[in-house]
Protein backbone atom coordinates (compact mmCIF):
# COMPACT_ATOMS: atom_id res chain seq x y z
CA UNK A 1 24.30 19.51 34.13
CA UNK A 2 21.68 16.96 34.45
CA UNK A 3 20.08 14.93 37.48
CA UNK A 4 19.77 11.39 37.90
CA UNK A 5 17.21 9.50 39.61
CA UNK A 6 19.15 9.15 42.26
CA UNK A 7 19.86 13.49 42.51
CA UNK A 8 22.89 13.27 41.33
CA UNK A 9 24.60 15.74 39.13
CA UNK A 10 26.15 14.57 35.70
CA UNK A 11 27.71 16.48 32.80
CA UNK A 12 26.13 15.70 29.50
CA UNK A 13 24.45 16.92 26.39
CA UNK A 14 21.98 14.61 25.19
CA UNK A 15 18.91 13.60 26.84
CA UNK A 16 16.28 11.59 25.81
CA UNK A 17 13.51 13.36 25.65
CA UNK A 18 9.39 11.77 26.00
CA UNK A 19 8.16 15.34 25.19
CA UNK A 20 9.20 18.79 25.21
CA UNK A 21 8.61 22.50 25.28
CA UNK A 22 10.64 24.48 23.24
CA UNK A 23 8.89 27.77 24.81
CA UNK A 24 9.84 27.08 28.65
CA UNK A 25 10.81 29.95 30.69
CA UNK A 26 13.19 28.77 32.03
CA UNK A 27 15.32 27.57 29.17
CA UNK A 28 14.61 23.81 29.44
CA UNK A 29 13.70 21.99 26.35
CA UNK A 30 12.63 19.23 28.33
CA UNK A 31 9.73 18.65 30.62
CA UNK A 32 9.68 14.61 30.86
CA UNK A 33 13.14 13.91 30.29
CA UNK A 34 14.92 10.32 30.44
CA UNK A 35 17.82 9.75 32.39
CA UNK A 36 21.16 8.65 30.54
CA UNK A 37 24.40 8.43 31.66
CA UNK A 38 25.53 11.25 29.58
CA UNK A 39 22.51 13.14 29.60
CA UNK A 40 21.63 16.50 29.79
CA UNK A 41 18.17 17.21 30.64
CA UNK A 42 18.77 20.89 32.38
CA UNK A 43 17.05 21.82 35.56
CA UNK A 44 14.59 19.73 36.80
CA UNK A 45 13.05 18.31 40.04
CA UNK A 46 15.06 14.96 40.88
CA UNK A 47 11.25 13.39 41.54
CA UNK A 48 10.07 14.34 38.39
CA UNK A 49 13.33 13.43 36.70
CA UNK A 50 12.72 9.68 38.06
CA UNK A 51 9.37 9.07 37.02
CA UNK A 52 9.89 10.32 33.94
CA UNK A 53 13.11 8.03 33.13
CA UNK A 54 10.22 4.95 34.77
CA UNK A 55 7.47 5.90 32.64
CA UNK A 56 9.79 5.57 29.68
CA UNK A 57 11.09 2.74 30.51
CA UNK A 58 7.75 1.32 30.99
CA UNK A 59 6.48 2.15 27.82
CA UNK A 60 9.35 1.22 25.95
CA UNK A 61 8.91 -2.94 28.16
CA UNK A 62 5.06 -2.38 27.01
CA UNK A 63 5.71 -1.66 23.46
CA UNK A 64 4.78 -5.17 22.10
CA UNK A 65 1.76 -7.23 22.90
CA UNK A 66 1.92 -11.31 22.25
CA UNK A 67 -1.48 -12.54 22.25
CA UNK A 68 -2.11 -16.81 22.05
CA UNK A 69 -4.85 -17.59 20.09
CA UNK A 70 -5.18 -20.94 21.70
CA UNK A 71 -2.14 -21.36 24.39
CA UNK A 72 -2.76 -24.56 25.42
CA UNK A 73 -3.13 -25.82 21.82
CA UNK A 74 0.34 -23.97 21.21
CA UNK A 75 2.18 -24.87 24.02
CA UNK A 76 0.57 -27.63 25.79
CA UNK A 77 -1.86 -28.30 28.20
CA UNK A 78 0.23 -28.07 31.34
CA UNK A 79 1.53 -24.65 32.02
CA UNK A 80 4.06 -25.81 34.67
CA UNK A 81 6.16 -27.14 31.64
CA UNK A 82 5.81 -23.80 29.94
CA UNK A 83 9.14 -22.29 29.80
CA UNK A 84 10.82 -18.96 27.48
CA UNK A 85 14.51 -17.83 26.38
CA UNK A 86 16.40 -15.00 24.28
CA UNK A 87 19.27 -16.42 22.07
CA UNK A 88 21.26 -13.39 22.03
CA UNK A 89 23.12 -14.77 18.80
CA UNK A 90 20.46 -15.22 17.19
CA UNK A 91 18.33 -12.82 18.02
CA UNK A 92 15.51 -15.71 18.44
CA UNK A 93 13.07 -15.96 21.07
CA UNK A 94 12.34 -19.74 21.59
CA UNK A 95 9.61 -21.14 23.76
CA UNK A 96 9.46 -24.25 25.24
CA UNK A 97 7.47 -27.56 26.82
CA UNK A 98 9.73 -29.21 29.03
CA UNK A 99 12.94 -29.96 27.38
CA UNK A 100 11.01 -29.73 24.13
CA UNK A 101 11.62 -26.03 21.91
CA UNK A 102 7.88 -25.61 20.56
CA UNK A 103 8.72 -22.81 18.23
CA UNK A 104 11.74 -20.11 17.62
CA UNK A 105 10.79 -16.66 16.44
CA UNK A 106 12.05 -13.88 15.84
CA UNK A 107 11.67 -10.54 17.46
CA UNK A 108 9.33 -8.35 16.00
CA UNK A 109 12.33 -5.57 15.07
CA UNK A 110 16.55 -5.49 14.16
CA UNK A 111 18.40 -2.69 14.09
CA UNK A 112 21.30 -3.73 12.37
CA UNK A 113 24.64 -1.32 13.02
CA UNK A 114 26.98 -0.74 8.96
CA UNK A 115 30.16 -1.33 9.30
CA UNK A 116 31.12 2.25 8.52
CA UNK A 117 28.42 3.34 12.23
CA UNK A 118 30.09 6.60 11.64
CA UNK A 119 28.45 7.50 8.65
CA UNK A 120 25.55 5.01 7.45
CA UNK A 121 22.64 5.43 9.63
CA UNK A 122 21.34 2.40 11.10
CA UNK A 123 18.53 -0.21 9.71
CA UNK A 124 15.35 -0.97 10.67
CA UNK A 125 14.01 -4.34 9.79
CA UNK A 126 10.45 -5.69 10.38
CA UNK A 127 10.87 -9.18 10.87
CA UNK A 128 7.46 -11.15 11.30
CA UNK A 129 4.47 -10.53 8.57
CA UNK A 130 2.70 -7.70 9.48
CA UNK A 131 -0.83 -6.21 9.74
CA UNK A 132 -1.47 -2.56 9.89
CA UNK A 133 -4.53 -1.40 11.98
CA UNK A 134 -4.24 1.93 11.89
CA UNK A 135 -2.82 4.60 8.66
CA UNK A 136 0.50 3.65 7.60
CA UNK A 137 2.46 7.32 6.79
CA UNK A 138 5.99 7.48 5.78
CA UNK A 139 7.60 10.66 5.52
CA UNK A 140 10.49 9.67 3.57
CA UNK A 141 10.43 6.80 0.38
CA UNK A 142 8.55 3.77 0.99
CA UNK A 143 10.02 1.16 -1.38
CA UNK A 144 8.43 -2.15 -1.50
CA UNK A 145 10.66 -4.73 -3.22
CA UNK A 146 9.98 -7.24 -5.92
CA UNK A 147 5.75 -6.88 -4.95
CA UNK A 148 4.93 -7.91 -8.19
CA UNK A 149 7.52 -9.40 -9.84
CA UNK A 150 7.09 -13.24 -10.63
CA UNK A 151 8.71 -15.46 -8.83
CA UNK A 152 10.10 -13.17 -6.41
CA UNK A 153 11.83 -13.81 -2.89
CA UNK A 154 12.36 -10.95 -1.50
CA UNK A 155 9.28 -9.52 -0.29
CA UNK A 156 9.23 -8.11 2.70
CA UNK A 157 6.42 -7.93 5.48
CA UNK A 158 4.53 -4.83 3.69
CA UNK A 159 5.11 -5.80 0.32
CA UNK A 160 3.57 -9.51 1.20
CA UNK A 161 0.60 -7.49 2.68
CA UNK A 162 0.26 -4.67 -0.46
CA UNK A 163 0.44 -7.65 -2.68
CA UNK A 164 -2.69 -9.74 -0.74
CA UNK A 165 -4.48 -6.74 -0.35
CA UNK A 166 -4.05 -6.51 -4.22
CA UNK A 167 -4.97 -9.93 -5.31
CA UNK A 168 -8.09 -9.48 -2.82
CA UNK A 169 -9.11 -6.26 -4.45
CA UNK A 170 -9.02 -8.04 -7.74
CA UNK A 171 -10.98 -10.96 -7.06
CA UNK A 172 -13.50 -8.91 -5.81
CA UNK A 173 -13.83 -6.97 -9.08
CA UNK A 174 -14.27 -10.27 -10.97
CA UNK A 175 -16.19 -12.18 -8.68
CA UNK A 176 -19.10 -9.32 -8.36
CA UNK A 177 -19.07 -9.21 -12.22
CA UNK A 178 -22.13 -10.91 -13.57
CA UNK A 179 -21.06 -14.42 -15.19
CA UNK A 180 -17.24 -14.18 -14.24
CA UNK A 181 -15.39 -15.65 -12.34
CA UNK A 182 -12.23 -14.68 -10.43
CA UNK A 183 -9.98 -16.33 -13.16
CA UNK A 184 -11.22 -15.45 -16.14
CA UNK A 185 -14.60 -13.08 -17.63
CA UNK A 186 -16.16 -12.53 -21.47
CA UNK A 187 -17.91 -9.53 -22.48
CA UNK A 188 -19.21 -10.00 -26.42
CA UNK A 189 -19.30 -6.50 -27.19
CA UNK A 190 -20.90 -6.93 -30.54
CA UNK A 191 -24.20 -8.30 -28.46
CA UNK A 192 -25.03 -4.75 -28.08
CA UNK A 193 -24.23 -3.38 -31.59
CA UNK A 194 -22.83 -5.70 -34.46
CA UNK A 195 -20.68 -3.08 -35.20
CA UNK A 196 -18.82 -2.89 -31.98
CA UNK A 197 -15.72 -5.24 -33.31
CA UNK A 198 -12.32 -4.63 -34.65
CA UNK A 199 -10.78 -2.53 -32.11
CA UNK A 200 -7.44 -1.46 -31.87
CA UNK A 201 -6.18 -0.13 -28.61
CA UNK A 202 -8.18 1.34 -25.75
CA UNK A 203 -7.68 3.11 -22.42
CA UNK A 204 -9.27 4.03 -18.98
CA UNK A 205 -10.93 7.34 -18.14
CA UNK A 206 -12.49 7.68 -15.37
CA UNK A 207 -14.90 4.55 -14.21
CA UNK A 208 -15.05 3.42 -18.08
CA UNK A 209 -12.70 1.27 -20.58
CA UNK A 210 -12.63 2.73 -23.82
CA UNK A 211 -11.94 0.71 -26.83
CA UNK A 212 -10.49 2.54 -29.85
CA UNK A 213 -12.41 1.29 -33.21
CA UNK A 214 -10.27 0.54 -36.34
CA UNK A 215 -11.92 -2.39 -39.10
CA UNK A 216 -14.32 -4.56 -38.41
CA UNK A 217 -14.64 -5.58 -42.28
CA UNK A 218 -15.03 -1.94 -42.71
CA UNK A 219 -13.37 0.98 -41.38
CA UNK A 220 -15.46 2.39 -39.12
CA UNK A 221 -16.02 5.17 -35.88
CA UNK A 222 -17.75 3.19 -33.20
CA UNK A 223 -16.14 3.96 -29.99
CA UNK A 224 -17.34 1.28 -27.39
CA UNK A 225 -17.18 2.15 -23.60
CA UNK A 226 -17.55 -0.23 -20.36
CA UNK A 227 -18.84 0.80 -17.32
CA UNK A 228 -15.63 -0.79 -14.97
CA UNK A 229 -18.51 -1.20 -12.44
CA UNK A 230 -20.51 -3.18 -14.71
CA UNK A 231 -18.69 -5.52 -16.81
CA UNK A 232 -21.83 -7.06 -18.49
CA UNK A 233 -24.18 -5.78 -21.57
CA UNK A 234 -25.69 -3.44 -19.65
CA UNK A 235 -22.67 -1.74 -18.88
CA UNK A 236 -22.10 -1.21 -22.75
CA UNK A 237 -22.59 1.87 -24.50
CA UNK A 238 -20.62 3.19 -27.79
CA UNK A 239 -20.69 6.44 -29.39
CA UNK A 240 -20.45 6.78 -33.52
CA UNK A 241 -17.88 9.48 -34.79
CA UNK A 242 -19.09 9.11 -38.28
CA UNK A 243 -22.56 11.06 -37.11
CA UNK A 244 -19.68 13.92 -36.48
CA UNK A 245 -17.83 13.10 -39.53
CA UNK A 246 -17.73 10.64 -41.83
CA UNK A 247 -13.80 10.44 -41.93
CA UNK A 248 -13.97 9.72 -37.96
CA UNK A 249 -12.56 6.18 -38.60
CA UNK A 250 -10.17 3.98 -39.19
CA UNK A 251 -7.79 4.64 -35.37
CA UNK A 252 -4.96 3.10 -33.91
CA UNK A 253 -4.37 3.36 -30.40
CA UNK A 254 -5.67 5.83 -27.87
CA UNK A 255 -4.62 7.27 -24.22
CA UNK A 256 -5.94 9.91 -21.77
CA UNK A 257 -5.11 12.61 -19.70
CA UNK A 258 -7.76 11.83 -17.05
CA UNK A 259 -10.18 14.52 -18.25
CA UNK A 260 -9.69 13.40 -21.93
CA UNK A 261 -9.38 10.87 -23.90
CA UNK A 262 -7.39 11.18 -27.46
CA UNK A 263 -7.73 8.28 -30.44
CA UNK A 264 -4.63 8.41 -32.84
CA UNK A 265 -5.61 8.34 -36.59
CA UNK A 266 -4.27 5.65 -38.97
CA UNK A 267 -6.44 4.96 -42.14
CA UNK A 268 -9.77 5.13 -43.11
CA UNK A 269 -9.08 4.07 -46.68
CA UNK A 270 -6.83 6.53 -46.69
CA UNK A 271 -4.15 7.45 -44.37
CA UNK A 272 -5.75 10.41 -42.10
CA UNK A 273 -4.91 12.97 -39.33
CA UNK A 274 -8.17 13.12 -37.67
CA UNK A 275 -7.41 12.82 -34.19
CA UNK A 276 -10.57 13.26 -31.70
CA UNK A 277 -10.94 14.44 -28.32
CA UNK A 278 -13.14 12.77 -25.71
CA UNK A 279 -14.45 13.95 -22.43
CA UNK A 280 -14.07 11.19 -20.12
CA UNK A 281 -14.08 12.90 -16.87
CA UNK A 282 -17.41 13.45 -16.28
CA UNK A 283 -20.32 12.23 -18.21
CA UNK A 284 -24.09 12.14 -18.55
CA UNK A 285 -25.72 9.20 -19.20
CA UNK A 286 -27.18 8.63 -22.40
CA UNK A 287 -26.23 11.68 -24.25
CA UNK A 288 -24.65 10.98 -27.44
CA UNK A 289 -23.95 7.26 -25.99
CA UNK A 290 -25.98 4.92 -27.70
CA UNK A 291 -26.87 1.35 -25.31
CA UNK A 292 -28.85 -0.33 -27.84
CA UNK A 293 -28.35 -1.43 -31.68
């Protein structure tokens, strides 16, 4: 049995619930429990019972916030001529000066019922572009639809928002870059060491690119590194594999593990099988990692 806010007794067995204590003496899950016709909130004071169902129902009236950055610039200067309405078809909210509709939006969130209610859960759609203030944490799959596919129409309010954020991110790597731009940057390795050309492949470790060396007229060892926080000449450094072995040459292609980094042999005027092993987690500075011709 449950109690209404008026004290009256219903039969039910769902309540809806604003919190709860699983561990309450006396059996009742609930301890601020809203009133619904069917609802079964167990024994509770009919006082209690009624604030609880109007402290839900004012949170739930309070749960979006519509702030005007300029209202008289959006709506017009007289407020007396201000005037608001749902279309329930729709699901539009349209506001108006005078006979005049100023703008039609939408409301913030749809729930949209399948067909088959029985067994396909209802959606959720976030309908206006959105900005996240706070930590976004999903507990199931977020999927974010054609984000960066080209010429895409389908992105939704968080992809739009991951993509931006992306594109922002990326600009500011080029733009803090000395002499590039955000469309386009040129780093001459062989201004460090005139050996440091004819690469072939290359990879990431850590906060350096790694270029894989092949023939630069020669076959030759010279693995070249970028600091990704430096992409200028003094973010160059290389390291020659010849000094290890002379057959250390001649590569094609390379990858990493994330504490490693691997070059895959080809020919050094010969066809080889010496593949090498970088450490590319963790380095020190200037050991073995020549800056300077």
């Amino acid at each position: 049995m449950s109690v209404s806010p008026f004290g009256e007794a219903s039969a039910g067995s769902a309540g809806r619930r604003l919190s709860h204590n699983v561990g309450n003496s006396g059996g009742d899950a609930a301890t601020c429990c809203r009133w619904t016709p069917n609802g079964a909130c167990g024994t509770l004071d009919p006082a209690l019972y009624k604030k609880c169902t109007s402290l839900h129902e004012y949170l739930e009236a309070k749960t979006t916030t519509h702030e005007f950055a300029n209202l008289t610039a959006c709506l017009g200067p007289d407020s007396s001529s201000y005037s608001y309405g749902f279309n329930g078809h729709t699901g539009n909210v349209s506001l108006s000066y005078g006979s005049a509709v100023v703008t039609s939006v939408k409301t913030p969130l749809k729930v949209t019922h399948a067909a088959d209610c029985t067994n396909v859960a209802p959606q959720l759609t976030v309908q206006m572009d959105t900005t996240i203030d706070g930590t976004l944490t999903s507990s199931g799959q977020l999927s974010v639809a054609d984000v960066m596919t080209a010429g895409g129409t389908g992105l939704d309010a968080v992809g739009a928002g991951l993509k931006r954020a992306h594109e922002l991110a990326v600009a500011s790597l080029w733009t803090t870059r000395t002499g590039c731009t955000q469309r386009s940057c040129s780093l001459n390795l062989a201004s460090t060491s005139s050996t440091l050309k004819g690469f072939n492949g290359g990879f990431v470790g850590g906060t350096y690119a790694y270029f894989v060396p092949s023939s630069n007229g020669a076959y030759h060892g010279n693995v070249a590194r970028v600091d990704l926080t430096d992409f200028s000449a003094s973010g160059v450094s290389y390291l020659d594999l010849t000094t290890v072995d002379a057959n250390l040459k001649g590569f094609a292609g390379g990858f990493s593990d994330g504490t490693h980094g691997y070059l895959v042999p080809s020919h050094n005027g010969a066809y080889h099988g010496n593949a090498v092993r970088l450490a590319v987690s963790s380095h020190t500075p200037g050991i073995g990692w020549a800056s300077s011709p």
